[in-house]
Every structure is written in C-alpha cells, then in structure tokens.
C-alpha atoms as a PDB file:
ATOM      1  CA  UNK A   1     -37.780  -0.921  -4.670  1.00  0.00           C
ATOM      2  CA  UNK A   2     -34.614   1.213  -3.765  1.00  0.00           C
ATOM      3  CA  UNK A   3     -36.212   4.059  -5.445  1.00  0.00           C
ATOM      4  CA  UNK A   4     -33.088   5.228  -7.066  1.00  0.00           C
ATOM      5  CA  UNK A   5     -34.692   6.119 -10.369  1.00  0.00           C
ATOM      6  CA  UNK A   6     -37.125   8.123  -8.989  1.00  0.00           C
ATOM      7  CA  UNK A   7     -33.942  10.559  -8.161  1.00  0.00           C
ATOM      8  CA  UNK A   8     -34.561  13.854 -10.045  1.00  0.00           C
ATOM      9  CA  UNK A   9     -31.061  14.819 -10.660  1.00  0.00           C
ATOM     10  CA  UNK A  10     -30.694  13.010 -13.986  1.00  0.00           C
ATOM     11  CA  UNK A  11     -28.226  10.838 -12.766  1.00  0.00           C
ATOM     12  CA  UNK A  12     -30.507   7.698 -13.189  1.00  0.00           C
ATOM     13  CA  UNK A  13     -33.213   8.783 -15.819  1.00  0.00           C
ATOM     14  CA  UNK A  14     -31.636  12.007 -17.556  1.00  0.00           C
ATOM     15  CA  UNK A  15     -36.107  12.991 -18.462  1.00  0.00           C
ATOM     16  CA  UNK A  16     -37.012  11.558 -14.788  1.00  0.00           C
ATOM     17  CA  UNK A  17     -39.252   9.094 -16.687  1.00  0.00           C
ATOM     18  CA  UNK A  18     -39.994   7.304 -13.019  1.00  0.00           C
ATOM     19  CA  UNK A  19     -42.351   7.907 -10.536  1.00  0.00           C
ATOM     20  CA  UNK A  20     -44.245   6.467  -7.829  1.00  0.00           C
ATOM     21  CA  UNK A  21     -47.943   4.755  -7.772  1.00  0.00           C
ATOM     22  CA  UNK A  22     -50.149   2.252  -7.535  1.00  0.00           C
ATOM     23  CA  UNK A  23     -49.182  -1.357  -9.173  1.00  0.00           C
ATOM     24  CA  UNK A  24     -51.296  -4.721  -9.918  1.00  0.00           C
ATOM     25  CA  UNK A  25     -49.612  -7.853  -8.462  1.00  0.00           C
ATOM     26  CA  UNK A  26     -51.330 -10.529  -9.126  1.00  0.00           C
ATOM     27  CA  UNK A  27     -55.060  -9.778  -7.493  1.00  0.00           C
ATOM     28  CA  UNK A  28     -53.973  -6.970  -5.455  1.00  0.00           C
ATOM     29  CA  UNK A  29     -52.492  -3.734  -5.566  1.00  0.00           C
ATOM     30  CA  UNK A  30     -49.744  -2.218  -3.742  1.00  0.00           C
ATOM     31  CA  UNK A  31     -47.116   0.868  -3.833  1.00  0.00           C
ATOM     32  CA  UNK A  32     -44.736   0.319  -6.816  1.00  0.00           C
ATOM     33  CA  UNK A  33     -42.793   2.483  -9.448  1.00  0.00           C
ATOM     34  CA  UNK A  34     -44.272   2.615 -13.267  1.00  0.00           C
ATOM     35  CA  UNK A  35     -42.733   4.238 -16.464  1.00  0.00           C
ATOM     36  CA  UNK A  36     -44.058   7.183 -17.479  1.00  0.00           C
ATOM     37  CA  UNK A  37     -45.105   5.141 -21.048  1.00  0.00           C
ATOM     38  CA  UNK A  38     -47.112   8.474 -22.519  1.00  0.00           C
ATOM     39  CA  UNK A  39     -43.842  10.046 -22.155  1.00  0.00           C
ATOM     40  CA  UNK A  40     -41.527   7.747 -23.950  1.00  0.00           C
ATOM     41  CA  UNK A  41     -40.652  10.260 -26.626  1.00  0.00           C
ATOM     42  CA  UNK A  42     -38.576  11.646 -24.209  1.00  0.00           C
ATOM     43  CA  UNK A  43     -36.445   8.914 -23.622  1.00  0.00           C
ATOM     44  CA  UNK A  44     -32.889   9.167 -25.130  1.00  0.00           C
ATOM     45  CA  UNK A  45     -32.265   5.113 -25.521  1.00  0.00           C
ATOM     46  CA  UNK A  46     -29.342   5.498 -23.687  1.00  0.00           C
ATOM     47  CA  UNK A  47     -30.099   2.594 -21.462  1.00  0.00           C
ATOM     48  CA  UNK A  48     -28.779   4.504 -18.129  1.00  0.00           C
ATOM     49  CA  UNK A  49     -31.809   2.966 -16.438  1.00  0.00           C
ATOM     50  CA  UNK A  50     -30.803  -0.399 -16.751  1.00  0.00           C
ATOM     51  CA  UNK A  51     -27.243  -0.103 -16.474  1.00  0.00           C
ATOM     52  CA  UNK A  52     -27.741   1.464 -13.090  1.00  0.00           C
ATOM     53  CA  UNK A  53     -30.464  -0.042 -11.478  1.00  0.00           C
ATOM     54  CA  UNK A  54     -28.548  -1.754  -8.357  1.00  0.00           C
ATOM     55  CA  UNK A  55     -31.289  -4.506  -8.649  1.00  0.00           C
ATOM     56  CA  UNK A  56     -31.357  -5.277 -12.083  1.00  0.00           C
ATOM     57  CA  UNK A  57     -35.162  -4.468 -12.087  1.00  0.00           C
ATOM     58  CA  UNK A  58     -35.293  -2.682 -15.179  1.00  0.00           C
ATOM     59  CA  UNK A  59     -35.378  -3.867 -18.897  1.00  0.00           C
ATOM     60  CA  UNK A  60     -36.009  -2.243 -22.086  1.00  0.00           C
ATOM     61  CA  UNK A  61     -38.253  -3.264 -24.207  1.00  0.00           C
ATOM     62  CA  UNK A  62     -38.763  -3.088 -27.803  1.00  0.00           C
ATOM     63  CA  UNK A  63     -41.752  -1.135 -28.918  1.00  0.00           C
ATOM     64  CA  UNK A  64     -42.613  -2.181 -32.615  1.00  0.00           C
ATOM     65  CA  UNK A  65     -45.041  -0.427 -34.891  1.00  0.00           C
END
C-alpha cells in the first residue's frame, strides 16, 4: 500500500487505471486500491504497473473470451 500507482503523472499507469476504495479481506472490509476493470480498454499492455510496483503487488492477468 505505497500508493505509487495511484500517482497521476503517468509515470506508473500511463491511463491512471488506479484508485483508492473500499476492499473485501476475508470478512471485513478495509481501505485498499482496485483496478479500474470497466476501464481496461484503456490499458496499453505495457506492463509498467508491474514492472514498477516497489512491492511486487501487482500482476496481470489474462482475460479470455
């Protein structure tokens, strides 16, 4: 939770596809960060996320039709 893809400048998440909100963890909630999934056509593939996510916290996934 270093919050360094919610950045806006790009630098993370060129579409700022990050944000802020309630999670589910296992029978409760708390503060977390989500993908913004309804916007994945704006995602580039370009894997920034994941390659600079200090904490390794983020992996793709494969979305299959």
């Amino acid at each position: 939770m270093c919050e360094q893809c919610l950045d806006e400048n790009g630098k993370f998440s060129p579409k700022n596809l990050f944000y802020k909100d309630i999670v589910k963890k296992v029978g409760r909630e708390e503060e977390g960060i989500r993908y913004k999934f309804r916007e994945i056509v704006k995602c580039q593939g370009c894997l920034k996320c994941e390659l600079s996510c200090p904490e390794g916290a983020i992996k793709p996934v494969k979305l299959e039709n």
